[in-house]
PDB file of N, CA and C in Angstrom:
ATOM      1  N   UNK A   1       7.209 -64.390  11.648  1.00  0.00           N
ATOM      2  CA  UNK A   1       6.568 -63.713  12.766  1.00  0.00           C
ATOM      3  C   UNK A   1       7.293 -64.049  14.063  1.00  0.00           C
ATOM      4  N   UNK A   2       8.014 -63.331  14.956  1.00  0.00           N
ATOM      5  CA  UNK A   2       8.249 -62.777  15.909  1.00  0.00           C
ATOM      6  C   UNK A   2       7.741 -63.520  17.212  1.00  0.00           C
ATOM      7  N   UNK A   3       7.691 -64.266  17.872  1.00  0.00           N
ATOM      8  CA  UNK A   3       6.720 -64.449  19.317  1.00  0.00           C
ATOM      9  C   UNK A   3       7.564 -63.327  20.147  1.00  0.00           C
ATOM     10  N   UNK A   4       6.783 -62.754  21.187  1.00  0.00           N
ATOM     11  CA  UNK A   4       7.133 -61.891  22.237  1.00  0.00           C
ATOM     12  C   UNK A   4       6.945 -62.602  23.791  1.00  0.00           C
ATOM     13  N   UNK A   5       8.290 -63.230  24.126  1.00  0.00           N
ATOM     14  CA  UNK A   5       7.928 -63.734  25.496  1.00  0.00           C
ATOM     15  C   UNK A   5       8.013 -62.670  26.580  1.00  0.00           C
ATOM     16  N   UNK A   6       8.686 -61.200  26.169  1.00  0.00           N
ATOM     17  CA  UNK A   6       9.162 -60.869  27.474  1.00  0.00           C
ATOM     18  C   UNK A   6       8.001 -59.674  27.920  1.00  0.00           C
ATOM     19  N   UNK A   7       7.131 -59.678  27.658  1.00  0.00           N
ATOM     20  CA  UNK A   7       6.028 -58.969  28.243  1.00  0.00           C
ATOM     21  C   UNK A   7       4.932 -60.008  28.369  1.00  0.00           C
ATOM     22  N   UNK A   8       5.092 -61.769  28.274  1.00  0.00           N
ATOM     23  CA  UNK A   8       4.264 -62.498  28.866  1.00  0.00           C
ATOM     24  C   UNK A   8       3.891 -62.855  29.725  1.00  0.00           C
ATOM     25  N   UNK A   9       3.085 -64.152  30.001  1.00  0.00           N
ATOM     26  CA  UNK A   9       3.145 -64.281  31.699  1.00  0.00           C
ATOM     27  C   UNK A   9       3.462 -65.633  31.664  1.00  0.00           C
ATOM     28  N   UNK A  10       4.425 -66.063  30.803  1.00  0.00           N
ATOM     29  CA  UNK A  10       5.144 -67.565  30.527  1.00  0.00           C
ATOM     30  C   UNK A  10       6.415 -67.427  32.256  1.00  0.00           C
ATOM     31  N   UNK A  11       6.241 -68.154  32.508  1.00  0.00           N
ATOM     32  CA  UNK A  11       7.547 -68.423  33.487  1.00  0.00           C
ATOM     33  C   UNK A  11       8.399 -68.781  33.235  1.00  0.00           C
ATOM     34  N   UNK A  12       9.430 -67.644  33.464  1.00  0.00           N
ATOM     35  CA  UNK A  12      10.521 -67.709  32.981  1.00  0.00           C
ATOM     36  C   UNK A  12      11.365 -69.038  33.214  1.00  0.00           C
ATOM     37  N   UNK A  13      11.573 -69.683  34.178  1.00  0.00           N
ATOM     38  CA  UNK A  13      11.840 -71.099  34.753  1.00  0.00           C
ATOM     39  C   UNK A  13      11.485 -72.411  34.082  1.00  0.00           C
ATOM     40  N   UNK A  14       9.972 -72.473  34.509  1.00  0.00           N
ATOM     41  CA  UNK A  14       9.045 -74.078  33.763  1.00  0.00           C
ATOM     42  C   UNK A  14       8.542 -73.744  32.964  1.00  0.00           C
ATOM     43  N   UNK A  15       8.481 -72.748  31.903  1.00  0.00           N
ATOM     44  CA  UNK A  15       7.991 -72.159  30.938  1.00  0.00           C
ATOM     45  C   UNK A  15       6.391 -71.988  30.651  1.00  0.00           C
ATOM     46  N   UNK A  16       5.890 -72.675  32.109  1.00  0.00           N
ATOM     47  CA  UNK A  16       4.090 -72.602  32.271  1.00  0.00           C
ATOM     48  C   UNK A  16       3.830 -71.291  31.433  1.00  0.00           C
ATOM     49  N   UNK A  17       2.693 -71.198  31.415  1.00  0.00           N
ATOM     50  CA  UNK A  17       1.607 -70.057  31.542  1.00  0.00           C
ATOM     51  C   UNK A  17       1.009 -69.597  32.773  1.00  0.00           C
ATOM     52  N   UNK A  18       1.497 -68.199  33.327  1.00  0.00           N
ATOM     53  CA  UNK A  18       0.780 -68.101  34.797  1.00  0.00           C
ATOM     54  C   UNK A  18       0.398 -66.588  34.947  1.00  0.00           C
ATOM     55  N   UNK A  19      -0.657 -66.702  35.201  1.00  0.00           N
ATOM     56  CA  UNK A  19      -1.181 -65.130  35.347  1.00  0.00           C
ATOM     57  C   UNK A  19      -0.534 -64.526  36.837  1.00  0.00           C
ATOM     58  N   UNK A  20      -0.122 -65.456  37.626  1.00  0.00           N
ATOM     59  CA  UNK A  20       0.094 -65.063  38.928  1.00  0.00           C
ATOM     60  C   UNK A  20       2.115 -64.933  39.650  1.00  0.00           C
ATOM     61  N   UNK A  21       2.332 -64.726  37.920  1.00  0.00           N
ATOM     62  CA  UNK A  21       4.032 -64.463  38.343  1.00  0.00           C
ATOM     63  C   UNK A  21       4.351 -63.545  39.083  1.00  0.00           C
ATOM     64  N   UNK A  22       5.581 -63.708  39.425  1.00  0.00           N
ATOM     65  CA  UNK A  22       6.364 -62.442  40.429  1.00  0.00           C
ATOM     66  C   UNK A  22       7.245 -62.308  39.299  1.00  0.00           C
ATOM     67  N   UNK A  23       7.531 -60.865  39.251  1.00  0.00           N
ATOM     68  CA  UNK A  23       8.520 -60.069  38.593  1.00  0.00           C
ATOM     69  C   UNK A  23      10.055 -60.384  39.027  1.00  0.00           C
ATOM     70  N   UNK A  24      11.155 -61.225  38.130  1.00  0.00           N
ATOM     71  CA  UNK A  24      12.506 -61.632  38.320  1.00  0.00           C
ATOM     72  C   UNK A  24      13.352 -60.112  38.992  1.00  0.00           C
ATOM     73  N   UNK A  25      13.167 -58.988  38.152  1.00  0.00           N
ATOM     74  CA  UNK A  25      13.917 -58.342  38.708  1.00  0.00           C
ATOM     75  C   UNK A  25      13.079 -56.878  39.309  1.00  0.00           C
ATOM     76  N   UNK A  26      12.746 -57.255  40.153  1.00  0.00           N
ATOM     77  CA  UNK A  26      12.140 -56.375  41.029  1.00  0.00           C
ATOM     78  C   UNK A  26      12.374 -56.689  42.390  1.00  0.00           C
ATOM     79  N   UNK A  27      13.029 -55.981  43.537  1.00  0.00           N
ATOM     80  CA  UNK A  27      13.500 -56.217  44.631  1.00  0.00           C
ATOM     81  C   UNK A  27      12.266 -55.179  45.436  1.00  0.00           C
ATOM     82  N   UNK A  28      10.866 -55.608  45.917  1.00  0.00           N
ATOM     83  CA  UNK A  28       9.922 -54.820  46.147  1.00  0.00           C
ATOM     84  C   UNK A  28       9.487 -55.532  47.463  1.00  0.00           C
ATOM     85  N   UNK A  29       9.516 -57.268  47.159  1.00  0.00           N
ATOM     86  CA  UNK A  29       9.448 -58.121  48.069  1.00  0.00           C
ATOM     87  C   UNK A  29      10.204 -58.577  49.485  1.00  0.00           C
ATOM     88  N   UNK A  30      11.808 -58.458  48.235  1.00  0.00           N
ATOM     89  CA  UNK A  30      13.119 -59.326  49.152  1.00  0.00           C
ATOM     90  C   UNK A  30      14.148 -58.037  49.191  1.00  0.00           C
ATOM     91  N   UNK A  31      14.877 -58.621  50.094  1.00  0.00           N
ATOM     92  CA  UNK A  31      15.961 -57.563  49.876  1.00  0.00           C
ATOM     93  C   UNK A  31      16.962 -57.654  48.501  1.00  0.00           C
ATOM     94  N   UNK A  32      16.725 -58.986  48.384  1.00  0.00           N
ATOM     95  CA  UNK A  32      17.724 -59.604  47.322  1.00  0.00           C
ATOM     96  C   UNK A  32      16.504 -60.045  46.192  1.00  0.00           C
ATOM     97  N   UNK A  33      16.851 -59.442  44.902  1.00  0.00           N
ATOM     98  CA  UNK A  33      15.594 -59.633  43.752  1.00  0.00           C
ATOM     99  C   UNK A  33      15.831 -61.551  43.638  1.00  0.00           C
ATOM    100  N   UNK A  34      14.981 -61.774  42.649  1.00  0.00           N
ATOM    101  CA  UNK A  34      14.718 -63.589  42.300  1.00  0.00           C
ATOM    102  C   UNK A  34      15.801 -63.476  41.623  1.00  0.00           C
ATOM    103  N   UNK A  35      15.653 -62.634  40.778  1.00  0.00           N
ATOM    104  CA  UNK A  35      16.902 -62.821  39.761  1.00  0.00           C
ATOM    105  C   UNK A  35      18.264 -63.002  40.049  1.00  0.00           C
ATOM    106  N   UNK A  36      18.983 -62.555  41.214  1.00  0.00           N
ATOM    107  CA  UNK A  36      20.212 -63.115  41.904  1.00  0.00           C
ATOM    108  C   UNK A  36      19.745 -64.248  42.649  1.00  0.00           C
ATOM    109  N   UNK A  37      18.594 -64.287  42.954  1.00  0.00           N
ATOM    110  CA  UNK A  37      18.775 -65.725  43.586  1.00  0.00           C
ATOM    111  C   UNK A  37      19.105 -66.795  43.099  1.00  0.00           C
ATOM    112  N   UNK A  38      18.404 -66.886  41.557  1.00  0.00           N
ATOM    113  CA  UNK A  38      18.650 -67.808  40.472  1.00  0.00           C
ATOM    114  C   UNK A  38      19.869 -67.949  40.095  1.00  0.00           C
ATOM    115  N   UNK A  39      20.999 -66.750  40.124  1.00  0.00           N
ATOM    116  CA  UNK A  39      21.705 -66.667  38.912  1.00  0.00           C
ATOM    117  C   UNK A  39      22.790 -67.447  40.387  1.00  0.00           C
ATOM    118  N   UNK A  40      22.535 -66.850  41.438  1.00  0.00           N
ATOM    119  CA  UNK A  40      23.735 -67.383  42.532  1.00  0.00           C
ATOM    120  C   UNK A  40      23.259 -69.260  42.756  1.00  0.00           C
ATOM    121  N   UNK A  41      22.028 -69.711  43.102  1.00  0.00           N
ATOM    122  CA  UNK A  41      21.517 -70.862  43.508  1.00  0.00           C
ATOM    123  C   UNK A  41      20.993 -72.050  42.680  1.00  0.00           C
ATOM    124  N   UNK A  42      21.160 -71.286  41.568  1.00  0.00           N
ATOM    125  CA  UNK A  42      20.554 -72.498  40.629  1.00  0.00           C
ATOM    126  C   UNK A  42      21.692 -72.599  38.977  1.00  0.00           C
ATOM    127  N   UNK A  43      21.919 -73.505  38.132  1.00  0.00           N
ATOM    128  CA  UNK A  43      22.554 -74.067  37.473  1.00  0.00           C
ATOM    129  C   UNK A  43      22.305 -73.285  36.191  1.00  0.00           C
ATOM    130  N   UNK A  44      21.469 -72.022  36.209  1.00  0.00           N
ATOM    131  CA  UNK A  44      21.297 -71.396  34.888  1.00  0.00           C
ATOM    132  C   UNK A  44      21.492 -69.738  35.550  1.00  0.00           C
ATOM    133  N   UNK A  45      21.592 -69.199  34.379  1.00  0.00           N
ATOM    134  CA  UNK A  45      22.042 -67.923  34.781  1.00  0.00           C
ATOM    135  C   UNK A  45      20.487 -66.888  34.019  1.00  0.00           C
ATOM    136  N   UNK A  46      20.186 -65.691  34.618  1.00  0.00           N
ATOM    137  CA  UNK A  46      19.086 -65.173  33.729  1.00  0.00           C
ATOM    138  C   UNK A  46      19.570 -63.694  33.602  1.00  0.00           C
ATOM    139  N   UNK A  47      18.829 -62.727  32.979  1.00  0.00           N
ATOM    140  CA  UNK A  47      19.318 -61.719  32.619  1.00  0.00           C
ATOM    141  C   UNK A  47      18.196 -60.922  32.162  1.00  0.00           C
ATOM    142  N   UNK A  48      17.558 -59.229  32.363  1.00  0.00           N
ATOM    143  CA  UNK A  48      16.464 -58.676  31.722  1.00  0.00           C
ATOM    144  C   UNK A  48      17.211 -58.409  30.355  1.00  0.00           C
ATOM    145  N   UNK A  49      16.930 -59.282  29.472  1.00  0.00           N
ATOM    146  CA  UNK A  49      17.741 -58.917  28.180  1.00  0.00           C
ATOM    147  C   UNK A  49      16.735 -58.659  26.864  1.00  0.00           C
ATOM    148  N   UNK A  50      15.666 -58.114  27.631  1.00  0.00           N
ATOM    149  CA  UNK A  50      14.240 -57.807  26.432  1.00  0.00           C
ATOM    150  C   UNK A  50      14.004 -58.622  25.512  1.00  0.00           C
ATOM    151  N   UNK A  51      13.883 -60.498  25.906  1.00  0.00           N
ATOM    152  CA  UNK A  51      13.474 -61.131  25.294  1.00  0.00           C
ATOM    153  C   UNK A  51      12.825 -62.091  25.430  1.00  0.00           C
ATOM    154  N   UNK A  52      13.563 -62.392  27.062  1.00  0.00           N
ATOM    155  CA  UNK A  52      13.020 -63.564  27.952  1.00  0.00           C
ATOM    156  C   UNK A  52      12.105 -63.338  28.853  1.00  0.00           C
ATOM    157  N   UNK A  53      11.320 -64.240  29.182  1.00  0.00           N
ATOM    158  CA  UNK A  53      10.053 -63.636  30.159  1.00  0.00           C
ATOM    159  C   UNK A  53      10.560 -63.120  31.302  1.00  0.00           C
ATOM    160  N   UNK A  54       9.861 -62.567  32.180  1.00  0.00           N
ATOM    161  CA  UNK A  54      10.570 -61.137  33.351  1.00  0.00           C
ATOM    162  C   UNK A  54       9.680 -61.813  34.415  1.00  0.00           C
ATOM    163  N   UNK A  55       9.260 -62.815  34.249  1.00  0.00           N
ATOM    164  CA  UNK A  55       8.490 -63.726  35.635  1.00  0.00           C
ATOM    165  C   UNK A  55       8.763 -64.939  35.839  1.00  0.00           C
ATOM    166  N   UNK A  56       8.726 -65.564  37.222  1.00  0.00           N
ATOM    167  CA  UNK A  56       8.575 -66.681  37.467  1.00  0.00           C
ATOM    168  C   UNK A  56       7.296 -67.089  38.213  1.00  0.00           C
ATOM    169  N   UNK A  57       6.824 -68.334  38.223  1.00  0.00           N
ATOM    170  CA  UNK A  57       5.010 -68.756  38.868  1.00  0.00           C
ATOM    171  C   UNK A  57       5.662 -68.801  40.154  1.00  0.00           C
ATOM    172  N   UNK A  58       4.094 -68.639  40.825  1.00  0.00           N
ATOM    173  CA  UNK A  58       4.638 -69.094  42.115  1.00  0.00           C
ATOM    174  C   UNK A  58       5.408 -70.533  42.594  1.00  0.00           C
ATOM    175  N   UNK A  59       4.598 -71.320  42.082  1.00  0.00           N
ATOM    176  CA  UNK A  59       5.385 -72.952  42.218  1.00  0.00           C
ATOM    177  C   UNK A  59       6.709 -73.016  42.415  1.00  0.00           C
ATOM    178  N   UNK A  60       7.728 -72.423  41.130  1.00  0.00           N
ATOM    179  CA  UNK A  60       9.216 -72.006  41.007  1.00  0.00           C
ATOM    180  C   UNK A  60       9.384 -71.092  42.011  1.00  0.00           C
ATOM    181  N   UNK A  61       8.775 -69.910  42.308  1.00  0.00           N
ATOM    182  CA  UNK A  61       9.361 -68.717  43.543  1.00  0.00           C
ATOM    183  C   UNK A  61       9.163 -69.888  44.845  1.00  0.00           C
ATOM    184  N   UNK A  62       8.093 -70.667  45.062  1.00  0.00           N
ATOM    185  CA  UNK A  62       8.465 -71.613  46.388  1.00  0.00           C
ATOM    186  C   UNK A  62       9.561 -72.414  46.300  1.00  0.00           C
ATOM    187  N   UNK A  63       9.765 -73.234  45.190  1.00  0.00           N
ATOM    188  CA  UNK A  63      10.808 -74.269  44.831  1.00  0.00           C
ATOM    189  C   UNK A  63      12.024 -73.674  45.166  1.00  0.00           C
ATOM    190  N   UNK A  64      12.334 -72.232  44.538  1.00  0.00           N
ATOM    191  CA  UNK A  64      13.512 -71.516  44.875  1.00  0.00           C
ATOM    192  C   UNK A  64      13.844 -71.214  45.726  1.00  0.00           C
ATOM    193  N   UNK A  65      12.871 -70.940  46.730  1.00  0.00           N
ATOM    194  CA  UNK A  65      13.117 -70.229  48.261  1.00  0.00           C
ATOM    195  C   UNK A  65      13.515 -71.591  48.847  1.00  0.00           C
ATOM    196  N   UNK A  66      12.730 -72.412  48.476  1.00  0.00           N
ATOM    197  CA  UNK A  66      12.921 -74.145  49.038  1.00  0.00           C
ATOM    198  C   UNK A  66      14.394 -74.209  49.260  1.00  0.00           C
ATOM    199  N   UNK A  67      15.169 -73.947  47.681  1.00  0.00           N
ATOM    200  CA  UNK A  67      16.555 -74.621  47.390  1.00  0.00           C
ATOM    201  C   UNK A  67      16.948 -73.763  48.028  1.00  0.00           C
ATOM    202  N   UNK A  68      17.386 -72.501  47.974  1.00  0.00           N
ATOM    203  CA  UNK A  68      17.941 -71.799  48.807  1.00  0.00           C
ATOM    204  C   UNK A  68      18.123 -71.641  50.347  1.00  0.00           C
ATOM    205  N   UNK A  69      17.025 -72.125  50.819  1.00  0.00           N
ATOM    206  CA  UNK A  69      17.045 -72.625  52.043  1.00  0.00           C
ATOM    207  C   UNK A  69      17.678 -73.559  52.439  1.00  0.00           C
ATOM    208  N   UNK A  70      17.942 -74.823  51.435  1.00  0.00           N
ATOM    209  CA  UNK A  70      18.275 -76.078  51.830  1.00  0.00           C
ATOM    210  C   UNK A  70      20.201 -75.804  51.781  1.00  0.00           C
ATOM    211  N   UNK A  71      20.366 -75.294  50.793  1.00  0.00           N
ATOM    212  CA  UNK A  71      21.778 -75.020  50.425  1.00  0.00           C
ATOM    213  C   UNK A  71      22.625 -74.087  51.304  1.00  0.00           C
ATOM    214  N   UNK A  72      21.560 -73.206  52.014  1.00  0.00           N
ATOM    215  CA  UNK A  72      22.240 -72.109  53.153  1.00  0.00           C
ATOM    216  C   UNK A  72      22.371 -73.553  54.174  1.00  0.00           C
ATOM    217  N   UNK A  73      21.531 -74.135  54.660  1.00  0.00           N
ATOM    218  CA  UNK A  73      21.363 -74.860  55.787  1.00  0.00           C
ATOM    219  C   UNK A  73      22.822 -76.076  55.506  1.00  0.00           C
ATOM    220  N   UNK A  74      22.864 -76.714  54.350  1.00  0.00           N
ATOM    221  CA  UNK A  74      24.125 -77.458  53.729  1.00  0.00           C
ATOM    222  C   UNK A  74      25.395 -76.756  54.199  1.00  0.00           C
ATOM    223  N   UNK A  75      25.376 -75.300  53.447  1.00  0.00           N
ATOM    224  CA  UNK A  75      26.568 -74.454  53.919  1.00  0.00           C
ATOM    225  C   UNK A  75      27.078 -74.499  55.308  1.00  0.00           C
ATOM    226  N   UNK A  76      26.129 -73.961  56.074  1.00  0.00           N
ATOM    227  CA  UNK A  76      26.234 -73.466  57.668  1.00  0.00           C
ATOM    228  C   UNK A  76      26.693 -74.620  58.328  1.00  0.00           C
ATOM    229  N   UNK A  77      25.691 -75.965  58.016  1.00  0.00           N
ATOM    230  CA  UNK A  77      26.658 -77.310  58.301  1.00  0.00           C
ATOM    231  C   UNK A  77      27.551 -77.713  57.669  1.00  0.00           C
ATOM    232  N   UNK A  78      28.580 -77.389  56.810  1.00  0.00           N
ATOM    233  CA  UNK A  78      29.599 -77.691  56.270  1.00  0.00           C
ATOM    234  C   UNK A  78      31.080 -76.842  57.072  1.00  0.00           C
ATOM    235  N   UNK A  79      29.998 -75.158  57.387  1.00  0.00           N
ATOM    236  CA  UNK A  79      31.244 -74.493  58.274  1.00  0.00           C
ATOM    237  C   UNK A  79      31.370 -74.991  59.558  1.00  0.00           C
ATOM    238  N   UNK A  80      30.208 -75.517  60.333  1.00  0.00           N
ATOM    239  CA  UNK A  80      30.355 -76.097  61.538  1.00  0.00           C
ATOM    240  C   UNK A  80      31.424 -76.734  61.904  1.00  0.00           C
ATOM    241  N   UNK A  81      31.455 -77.916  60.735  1.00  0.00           N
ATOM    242  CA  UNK A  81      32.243 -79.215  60.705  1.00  0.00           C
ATOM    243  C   UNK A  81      33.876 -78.790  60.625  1.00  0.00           C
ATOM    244  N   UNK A  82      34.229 -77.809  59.665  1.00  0.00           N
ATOM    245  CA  UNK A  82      35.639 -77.223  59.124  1.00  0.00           C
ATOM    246  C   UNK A  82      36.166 -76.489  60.428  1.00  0.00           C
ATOM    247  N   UNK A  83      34.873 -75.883  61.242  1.00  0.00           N
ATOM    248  CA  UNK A  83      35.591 -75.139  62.480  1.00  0.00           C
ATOM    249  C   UNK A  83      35.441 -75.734  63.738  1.00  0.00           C
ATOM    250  N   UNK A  84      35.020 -76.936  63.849  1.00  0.00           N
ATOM    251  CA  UNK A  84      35.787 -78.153  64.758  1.00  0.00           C
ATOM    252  C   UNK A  84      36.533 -78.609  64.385  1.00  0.00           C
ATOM    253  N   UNK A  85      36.861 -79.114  62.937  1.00  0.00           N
ATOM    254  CA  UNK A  85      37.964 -80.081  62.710  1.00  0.00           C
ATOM    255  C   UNK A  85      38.850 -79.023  63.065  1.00  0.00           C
ATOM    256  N   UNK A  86      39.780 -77.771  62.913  1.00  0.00           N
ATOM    257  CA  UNK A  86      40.419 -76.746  63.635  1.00  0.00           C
ATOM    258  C   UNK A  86      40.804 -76.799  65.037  1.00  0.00           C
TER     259      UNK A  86
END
């Protein structure tokens, strides 16, 4: 027997159970869907490949916006530094 994750409400990420996911590839919210956010900001890559769950919980959509935030802010101070040392 078969399990079906990708019409669940397992998170795709921490693999919880969450009735209150956001849809990975749906750009309805952001300009930029979750699903590039993940695949550019985080250490795993995802894909709608009709098997894997198509949500993440909120917890992970904050965590992500978190990292992404922190890593733009890393960046921007990393160009600072390269275009003084210049």
């Amino acid at each position: 027997m078969e399990v079906s994750l990708y019409n669940s409400t397992v998170c795709r990420l921490c693999g919880e159970e969450n009735d209150n996911g956001t849809f990975l590839y749906s750009s309805e919210e952001n300009n930029q869907n979750l699903s590039e956010l993940i695949n550019t900001y985080l250490p795993i890559k995802v894909s709608d490949d009709g098997h894997l769950p198509r949500t993440i919980c909120p917890g992970c959509t904050i965590q992500l916006e978190a990292n992404v935030e922190f890593l733009t802010l890393i960046i921007n101070g990393q160009v600072k530094y390269y275009s003084i040392k210049k």
